[in-house]
Protein backbone atom coordinates (compact mmCIF):
# COMPACT_ATOMS: atom_id res chain seq x y z
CA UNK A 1 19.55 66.49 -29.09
CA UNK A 2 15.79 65.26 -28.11
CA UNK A 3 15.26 63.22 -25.48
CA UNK A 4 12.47 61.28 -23.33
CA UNK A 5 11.92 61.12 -19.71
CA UNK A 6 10.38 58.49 -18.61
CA UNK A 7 8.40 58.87 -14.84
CA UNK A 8 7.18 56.44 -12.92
CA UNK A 9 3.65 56.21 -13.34
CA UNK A 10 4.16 55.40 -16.71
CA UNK A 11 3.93 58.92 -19.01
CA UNK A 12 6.33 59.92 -20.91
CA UNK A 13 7.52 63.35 -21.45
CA UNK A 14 9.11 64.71 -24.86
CA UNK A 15 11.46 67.42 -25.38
CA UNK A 16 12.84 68.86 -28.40
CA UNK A 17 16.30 69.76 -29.36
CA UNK A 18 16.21 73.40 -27.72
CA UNK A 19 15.78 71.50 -24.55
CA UNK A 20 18.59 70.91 -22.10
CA UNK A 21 18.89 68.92 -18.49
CA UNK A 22 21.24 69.09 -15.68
CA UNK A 23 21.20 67.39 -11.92
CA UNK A 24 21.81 69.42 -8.89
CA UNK A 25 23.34 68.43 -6.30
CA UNK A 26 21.06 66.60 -4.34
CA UNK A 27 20.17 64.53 -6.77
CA UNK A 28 17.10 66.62 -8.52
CA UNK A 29 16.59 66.79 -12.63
CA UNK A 30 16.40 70.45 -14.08
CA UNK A 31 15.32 70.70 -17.53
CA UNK A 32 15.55 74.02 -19.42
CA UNK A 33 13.00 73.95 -22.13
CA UNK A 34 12.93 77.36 -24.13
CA UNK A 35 12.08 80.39 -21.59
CA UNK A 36 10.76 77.28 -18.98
CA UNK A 37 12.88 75.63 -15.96
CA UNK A 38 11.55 72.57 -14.74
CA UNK A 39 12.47 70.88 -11.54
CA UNK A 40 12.06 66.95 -10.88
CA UNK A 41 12.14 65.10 -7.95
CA UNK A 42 14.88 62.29 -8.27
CA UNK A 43 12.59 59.43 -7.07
CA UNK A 44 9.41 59.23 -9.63
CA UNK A 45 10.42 61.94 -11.46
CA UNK A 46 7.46 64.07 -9.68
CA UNK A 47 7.44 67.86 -10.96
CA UNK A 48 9.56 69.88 -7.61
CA UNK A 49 7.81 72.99 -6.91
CA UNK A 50 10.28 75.69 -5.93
CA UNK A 51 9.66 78.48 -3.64
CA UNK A 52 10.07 81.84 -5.79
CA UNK A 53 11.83 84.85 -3.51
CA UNK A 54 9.81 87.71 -2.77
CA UNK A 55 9.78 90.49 -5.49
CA UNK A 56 12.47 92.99 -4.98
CA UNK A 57 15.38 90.30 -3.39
């Protein structure tokens, strides 16, 4: 099922049917597009960058 998220400052973001979303726990939006996992911020929406462990761990 497509969906829309609407941020904050106004844009709006499409995603197709492949495209899936779950919260976490504190309260963040992850959206699994494809091969891609995006992680928002539960306030505006803002894109959460997430530190990426250290090849090898």
């Amino acid at each position: 099922m497509s969906f829309d998220l609407y941020r904050a400052d106004g844009e709006v973001i499409r995603y197709g049917d492949d495209a899936r979303f779950s919260f976490t726990a504190t309260g963040h939006l992850v959206i699994y597009d494809g091969a891609h996992k995006i992680v928002f911020g539960q306030h505006s929406w803002d894109r959460v960058e997430e530190p990426v462990p250290p090849p090898g761990k």
